[in-house]
PDB file of N, CA and C in Angstrom:
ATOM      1  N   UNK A   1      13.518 -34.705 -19.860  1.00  0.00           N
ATOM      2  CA  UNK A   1      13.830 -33.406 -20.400  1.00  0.00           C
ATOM      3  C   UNK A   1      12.760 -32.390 -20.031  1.00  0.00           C
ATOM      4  N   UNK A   2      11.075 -33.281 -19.827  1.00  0.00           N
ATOM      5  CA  UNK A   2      10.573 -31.915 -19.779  1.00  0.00           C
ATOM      6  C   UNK A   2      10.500 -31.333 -18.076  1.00  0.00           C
ATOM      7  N   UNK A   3      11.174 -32.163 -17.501  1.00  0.00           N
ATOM      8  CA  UNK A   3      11.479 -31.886 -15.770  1.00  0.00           C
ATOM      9  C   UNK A   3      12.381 -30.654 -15.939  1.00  0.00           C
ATOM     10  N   UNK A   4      13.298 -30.864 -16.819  1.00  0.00           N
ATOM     11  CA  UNK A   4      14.183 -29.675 -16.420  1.00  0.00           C
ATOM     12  C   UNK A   4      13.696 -28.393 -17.569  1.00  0.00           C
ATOM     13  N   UNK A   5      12.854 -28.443 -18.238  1.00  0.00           N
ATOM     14  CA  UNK A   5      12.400 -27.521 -18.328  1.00  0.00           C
ATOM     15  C   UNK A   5      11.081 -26.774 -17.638  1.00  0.00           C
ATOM     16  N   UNK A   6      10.351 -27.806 -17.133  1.00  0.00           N
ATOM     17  CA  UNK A   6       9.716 -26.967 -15.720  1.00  0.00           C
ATOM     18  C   UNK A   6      10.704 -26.220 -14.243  1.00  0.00           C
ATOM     19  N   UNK A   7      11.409 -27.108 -14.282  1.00  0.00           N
ATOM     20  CA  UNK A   7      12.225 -26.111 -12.979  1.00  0.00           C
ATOM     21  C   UNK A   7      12.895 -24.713 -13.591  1.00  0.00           C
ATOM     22  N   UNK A   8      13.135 -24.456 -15.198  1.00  0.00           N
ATOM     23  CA  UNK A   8      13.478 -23.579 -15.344  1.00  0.00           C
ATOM     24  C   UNK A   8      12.647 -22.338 -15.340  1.00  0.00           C
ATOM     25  N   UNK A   9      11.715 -23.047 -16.370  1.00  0.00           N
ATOM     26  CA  UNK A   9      10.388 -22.075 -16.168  1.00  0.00           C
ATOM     27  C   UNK A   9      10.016 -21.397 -14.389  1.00  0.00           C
ATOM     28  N   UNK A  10      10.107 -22.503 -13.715  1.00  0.00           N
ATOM     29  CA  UNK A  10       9.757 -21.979 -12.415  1.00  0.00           C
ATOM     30  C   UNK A  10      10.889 -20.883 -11.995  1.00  0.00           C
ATOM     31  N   UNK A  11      12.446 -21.157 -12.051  1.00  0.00           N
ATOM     32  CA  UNK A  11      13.199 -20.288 -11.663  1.00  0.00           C
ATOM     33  C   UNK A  11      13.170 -18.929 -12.394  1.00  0.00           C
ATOM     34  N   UNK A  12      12.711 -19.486 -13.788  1.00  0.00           N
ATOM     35  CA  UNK A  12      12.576 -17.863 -14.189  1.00  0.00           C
ATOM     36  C   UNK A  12      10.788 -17.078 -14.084  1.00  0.00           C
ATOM     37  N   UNK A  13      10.293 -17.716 -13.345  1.00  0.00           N
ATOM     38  CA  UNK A  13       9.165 -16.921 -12.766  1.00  0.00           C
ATOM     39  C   UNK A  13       9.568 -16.198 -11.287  1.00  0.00           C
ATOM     40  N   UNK A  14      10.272 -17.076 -10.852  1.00  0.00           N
ATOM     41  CA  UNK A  14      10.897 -16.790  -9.579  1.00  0.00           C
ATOM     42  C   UNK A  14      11.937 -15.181  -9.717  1.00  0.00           C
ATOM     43  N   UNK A  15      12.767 -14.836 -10.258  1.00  0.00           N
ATOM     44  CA  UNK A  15      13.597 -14.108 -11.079  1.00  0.00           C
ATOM     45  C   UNK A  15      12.808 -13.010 -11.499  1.00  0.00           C
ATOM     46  N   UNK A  16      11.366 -13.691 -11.805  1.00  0.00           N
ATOM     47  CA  UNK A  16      10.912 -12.209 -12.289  1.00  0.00           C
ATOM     48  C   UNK A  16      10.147 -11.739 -11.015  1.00  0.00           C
ATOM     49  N   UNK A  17       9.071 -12.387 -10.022  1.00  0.00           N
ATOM     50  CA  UNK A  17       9.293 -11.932  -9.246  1.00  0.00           C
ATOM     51  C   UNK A  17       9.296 -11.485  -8.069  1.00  0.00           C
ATOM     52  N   UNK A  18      10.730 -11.589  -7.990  1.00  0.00           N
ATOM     53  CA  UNK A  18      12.055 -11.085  -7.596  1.00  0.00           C
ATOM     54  C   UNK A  18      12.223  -9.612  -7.774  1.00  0.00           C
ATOM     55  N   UNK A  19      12.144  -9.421  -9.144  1.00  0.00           N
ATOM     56  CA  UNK A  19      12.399  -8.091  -9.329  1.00  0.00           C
ATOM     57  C   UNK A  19      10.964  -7.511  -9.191  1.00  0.00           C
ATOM     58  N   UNK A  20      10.412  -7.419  -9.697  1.00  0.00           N
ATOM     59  CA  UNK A  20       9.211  -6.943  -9.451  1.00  0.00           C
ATOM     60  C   UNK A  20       8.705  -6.619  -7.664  1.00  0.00           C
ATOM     61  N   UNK A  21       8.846  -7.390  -7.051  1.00  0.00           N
ATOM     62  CA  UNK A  21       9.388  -7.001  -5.279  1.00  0.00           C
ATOM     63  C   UNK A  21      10.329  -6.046  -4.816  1.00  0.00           C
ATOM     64  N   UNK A  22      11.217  -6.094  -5.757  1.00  0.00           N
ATOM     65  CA  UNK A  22      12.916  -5.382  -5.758  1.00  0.00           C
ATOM     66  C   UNK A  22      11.545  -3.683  -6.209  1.00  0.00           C
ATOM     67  N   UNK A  23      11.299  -3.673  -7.223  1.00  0.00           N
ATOM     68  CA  UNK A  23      10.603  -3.062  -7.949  1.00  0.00           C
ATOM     69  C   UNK A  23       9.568  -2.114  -6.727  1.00  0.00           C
ATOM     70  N   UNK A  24       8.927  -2.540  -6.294  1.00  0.00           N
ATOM     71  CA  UNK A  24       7.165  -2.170  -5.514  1.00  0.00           C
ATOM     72  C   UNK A  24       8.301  -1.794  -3.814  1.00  0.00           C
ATOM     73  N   UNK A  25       9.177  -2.036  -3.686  1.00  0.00           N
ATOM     74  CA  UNK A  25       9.912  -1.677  -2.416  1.00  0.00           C
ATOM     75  C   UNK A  25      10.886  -0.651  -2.420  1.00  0.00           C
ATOM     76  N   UNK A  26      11.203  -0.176  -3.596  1.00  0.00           N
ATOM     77  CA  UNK A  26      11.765   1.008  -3.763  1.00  0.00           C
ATOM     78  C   UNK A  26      10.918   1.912  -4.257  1.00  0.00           C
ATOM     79  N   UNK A  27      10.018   1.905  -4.961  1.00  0.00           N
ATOM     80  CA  UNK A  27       8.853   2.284  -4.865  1.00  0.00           C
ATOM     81  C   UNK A  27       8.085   2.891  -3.497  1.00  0.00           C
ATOM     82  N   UNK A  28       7.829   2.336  -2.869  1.00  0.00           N
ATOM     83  CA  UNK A  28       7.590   2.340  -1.435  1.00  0.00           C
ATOM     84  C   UNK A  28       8.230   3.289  -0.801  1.00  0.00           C
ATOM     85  N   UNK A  29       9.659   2.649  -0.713  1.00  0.00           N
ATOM     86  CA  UNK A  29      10.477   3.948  -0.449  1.00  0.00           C
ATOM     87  C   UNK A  29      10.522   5.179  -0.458  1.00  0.00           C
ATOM     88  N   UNK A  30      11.049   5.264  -1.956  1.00  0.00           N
ATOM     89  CA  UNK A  30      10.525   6.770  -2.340  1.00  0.00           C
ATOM     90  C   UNK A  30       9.338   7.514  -2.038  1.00  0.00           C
ATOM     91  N   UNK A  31       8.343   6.864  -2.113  1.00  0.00           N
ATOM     92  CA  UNK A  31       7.020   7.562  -1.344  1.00  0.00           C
ATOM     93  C   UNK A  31       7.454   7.580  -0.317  1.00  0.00           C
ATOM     94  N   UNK A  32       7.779   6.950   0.896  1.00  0.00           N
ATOM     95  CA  UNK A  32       8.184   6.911   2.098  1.00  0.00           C
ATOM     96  C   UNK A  32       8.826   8.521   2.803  1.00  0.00           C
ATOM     97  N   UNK A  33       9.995   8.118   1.407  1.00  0.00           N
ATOM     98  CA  UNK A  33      10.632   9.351   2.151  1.00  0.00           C
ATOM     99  C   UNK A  33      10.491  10.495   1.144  1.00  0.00           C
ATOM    100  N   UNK A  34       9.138  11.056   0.436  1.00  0.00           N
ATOM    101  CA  UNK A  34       8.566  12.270  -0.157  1.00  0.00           C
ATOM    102  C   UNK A  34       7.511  12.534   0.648  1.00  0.00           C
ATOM    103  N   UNK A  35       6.600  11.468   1.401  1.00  0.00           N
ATOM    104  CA  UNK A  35       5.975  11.672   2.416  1.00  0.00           C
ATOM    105  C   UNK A  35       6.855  12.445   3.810  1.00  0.00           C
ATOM    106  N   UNK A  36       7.911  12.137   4.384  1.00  0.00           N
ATOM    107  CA  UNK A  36       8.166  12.366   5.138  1.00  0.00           C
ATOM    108  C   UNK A  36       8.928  13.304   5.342  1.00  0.00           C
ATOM    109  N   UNK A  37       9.409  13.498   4.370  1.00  0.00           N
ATOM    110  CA  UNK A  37      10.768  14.940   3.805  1.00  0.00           C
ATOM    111  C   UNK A  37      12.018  14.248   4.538  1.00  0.00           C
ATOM    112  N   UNK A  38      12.052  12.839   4.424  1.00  0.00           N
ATOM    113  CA  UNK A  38      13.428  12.463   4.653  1.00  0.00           C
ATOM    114  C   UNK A  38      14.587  12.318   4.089  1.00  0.00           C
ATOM    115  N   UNK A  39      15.477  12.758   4.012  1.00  0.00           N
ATOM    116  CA  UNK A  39      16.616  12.692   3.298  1.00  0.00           C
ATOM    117  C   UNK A  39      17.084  11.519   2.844  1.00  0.00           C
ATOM    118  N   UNK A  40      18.005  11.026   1.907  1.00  0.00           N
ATOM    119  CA  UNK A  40      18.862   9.950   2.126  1.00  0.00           C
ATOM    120  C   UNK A  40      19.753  10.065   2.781  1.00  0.00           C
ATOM    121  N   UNK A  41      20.841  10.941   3.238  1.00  0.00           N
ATOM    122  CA  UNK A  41      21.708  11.540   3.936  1.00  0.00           C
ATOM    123  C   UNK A  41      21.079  11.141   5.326  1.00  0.00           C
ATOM    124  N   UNK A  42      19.954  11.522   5.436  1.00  0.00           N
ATOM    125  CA  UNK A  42      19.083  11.343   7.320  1.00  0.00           C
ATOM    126  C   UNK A  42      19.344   9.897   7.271  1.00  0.00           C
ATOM    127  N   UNK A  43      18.838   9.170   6.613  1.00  0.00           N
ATOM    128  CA  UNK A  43      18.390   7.974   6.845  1.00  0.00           C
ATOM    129  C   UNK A  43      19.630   6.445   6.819  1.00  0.00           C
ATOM    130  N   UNK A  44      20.631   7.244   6.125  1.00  0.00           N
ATOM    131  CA  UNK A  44      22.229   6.458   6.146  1.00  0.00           C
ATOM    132  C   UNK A  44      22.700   7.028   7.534  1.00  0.00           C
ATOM    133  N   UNK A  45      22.261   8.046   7.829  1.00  0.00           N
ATOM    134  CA  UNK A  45      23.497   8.789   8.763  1.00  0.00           C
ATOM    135  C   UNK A  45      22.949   7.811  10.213  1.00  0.00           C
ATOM    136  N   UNK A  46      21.131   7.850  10.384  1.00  0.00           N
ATOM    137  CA  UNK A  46      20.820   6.895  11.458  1.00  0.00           C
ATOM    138  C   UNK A  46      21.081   5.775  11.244  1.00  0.00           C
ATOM    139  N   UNK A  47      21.028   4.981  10.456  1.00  0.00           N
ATOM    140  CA  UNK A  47      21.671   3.594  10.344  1.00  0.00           C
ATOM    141  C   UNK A  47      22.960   3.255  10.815  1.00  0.00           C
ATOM    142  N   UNK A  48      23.463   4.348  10.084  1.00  0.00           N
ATOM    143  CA  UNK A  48      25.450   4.239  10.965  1.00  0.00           C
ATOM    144  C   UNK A  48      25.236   4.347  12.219  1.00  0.00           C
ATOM    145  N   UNK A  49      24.459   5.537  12.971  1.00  0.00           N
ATOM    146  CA  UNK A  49      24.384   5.563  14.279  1.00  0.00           C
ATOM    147  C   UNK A  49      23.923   4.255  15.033  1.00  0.00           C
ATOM    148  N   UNK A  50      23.448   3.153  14.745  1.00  0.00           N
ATOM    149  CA  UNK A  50      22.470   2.392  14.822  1.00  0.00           C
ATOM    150  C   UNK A  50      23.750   1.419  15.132  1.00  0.00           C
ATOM    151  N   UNK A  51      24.491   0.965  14.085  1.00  0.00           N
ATOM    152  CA  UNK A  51      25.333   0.239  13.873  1.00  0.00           C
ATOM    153  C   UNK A  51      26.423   0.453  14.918  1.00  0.00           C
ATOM    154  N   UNK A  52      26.797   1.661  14.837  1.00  0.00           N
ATOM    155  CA  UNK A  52      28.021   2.485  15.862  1.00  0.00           C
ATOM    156  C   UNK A  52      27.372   2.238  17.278  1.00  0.00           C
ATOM    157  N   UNK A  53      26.210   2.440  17.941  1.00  0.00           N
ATOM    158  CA  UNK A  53      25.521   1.981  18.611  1.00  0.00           C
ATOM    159  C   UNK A  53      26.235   0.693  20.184  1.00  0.00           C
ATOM    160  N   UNK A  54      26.508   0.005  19.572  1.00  0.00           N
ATOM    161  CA  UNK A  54      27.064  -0.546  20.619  1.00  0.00           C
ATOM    162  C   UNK A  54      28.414  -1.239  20.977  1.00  0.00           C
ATOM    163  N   UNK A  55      29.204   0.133  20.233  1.00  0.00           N
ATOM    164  CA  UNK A  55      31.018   0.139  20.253  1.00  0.00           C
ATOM    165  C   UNK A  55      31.017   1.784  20.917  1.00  0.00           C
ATOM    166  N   UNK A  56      29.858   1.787  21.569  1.00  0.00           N
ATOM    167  CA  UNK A  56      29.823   3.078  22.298  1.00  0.00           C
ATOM    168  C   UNK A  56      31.115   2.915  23.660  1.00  0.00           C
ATOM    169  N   UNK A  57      31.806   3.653  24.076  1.00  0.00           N
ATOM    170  CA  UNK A  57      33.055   3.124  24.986  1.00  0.00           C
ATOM    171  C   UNK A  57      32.218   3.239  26.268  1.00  0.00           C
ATOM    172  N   UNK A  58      30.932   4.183  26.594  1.00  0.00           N
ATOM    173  CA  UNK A  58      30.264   4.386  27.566  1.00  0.00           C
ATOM    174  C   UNK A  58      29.859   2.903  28.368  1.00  0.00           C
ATOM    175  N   UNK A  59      29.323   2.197  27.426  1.00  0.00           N
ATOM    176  CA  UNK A  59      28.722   0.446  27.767  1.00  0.00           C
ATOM    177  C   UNK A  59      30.264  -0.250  28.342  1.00  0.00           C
ATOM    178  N   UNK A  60      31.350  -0.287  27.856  1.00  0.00           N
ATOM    179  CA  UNK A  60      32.171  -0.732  28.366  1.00  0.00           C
ATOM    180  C   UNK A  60      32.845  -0.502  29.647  1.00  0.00           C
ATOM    181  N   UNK A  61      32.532   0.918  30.355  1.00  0.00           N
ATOM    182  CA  UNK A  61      33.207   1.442  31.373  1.00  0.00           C
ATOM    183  C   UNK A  61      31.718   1.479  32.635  1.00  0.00           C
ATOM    184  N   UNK A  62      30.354   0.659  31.940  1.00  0.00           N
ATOM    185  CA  UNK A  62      29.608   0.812  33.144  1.00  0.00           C
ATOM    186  C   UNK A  62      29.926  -0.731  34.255  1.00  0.00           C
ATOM    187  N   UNK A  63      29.661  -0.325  35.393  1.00  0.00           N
ATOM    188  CA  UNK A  63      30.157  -1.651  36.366  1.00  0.00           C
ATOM    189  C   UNK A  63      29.142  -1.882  36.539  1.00  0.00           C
ATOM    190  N   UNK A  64      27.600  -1.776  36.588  1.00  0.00           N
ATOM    191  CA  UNK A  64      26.626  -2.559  37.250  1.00  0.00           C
ATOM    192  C   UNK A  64      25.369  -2.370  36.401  1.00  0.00           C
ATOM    193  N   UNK A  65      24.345  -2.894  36.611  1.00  0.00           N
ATOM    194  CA  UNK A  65      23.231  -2.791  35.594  1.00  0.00           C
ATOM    195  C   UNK A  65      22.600  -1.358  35.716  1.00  0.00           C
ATOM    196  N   UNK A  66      22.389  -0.732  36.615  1.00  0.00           N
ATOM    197  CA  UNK A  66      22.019   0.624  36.821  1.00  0.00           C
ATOM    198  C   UNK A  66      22.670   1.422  35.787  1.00  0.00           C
ATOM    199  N   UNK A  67      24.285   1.611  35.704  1.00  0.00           N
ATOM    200  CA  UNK A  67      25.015   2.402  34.891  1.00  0.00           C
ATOM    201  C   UNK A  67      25.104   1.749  33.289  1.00  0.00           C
ATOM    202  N   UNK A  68      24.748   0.686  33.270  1.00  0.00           N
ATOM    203  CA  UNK A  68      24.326   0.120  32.014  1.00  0.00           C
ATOM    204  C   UNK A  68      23.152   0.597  31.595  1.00  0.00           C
ATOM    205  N   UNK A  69      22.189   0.895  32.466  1.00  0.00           N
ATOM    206  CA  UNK A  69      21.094   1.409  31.785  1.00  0.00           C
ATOM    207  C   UNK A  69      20.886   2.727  31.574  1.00  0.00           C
ATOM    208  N   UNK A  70      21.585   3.392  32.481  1.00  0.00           N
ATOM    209  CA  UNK A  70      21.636   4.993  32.370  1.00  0.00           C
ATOM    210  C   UNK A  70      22.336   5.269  30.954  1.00  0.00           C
ATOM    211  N   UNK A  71      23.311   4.293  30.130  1.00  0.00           N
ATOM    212  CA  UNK A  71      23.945   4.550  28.915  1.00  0.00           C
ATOM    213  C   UNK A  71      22.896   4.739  27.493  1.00  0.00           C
ATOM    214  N   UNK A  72      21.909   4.367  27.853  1.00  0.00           N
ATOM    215  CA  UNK A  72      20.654   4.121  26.696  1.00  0.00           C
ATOM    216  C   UNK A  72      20.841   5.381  25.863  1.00  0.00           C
ATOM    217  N   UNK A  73      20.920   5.403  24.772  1.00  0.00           N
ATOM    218  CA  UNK A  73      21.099   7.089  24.011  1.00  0.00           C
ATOM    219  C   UNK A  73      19.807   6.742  23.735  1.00  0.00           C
ATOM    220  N   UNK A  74      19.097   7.838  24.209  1.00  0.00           N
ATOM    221  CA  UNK A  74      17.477   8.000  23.182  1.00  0.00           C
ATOM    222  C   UNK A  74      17.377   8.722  22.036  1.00  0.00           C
ATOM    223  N   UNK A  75      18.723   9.443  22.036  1.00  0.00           N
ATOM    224  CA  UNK A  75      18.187  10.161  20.457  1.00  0.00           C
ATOM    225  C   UNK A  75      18.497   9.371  19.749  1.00  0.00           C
ATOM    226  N   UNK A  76      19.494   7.964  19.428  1.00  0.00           N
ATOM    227  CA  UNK A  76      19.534   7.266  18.782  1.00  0.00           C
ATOM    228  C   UNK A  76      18.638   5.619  18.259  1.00  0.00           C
ATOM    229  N   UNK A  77      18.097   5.704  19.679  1.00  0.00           N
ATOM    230  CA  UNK A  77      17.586   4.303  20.513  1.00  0.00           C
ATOM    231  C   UNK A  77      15.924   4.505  20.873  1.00  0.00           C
ATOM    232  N   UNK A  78      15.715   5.688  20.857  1.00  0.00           N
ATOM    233  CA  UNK A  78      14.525   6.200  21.830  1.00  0.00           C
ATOM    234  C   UNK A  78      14.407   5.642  22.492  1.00  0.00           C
ATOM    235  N   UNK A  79      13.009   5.578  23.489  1.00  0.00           N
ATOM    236  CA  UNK A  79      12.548   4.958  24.749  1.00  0.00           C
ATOM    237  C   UNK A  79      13.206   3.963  25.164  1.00  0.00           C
ATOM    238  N   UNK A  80      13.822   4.133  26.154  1.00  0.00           N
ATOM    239  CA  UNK A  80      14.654   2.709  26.421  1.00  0.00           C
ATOM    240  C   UNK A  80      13.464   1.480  27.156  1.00  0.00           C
ATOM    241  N   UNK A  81      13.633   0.566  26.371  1.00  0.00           N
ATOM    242  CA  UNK A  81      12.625  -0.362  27.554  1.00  0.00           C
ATOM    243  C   UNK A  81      13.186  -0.632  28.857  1.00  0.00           C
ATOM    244  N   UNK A  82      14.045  -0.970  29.250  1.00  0.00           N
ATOM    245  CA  UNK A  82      14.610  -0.923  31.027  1.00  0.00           C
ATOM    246  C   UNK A  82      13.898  -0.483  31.738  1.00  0.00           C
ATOM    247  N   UNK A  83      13.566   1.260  31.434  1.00  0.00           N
ATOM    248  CA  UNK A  83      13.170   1.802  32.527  1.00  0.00           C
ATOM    249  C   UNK A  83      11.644   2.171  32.922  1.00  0.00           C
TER     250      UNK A  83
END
């Protein structure tokens, strides 16, 4: 009996934290983006771009590695390493 009350104890140290991480990273955040004057709006909208990223129709219609690499969006991607 007292086995399973050490693993509980442990899971609920674990649980706490958990949050407390959850806690100090949004935290973070928010400084992050009061430091930076970033929006939330900015910072969803690049992520979608990010995601959208490579259902670009451009990558599908290049025939050779040259025109594959000329597709690199840098405002989304910056510096492309390729080149």
């Amino acid at each position: 009996m007292a086995e399973n009350t050490d693993h509980q104890g442990h899971l609920k140290s674990l649980a706490e934290q958990q949050q407390i991480l959850a806690s100090e990273i949004e935290s973070k955040q928010r400084l992050l983006l009061k430091v930076t004057g970033a929006s939330t709006t900015d910072i969803v909208a690049k992520k979608q771009a990010l995601r959208d990223a490579p259902a670009d129709s451009s990558i599908d219609v290049a025939i050779n590695e040259s025109q594959l690499k000329s597709q690199w969006n840098t405002s989304i991607l910056g510096t492309s390493p390729y080149s």
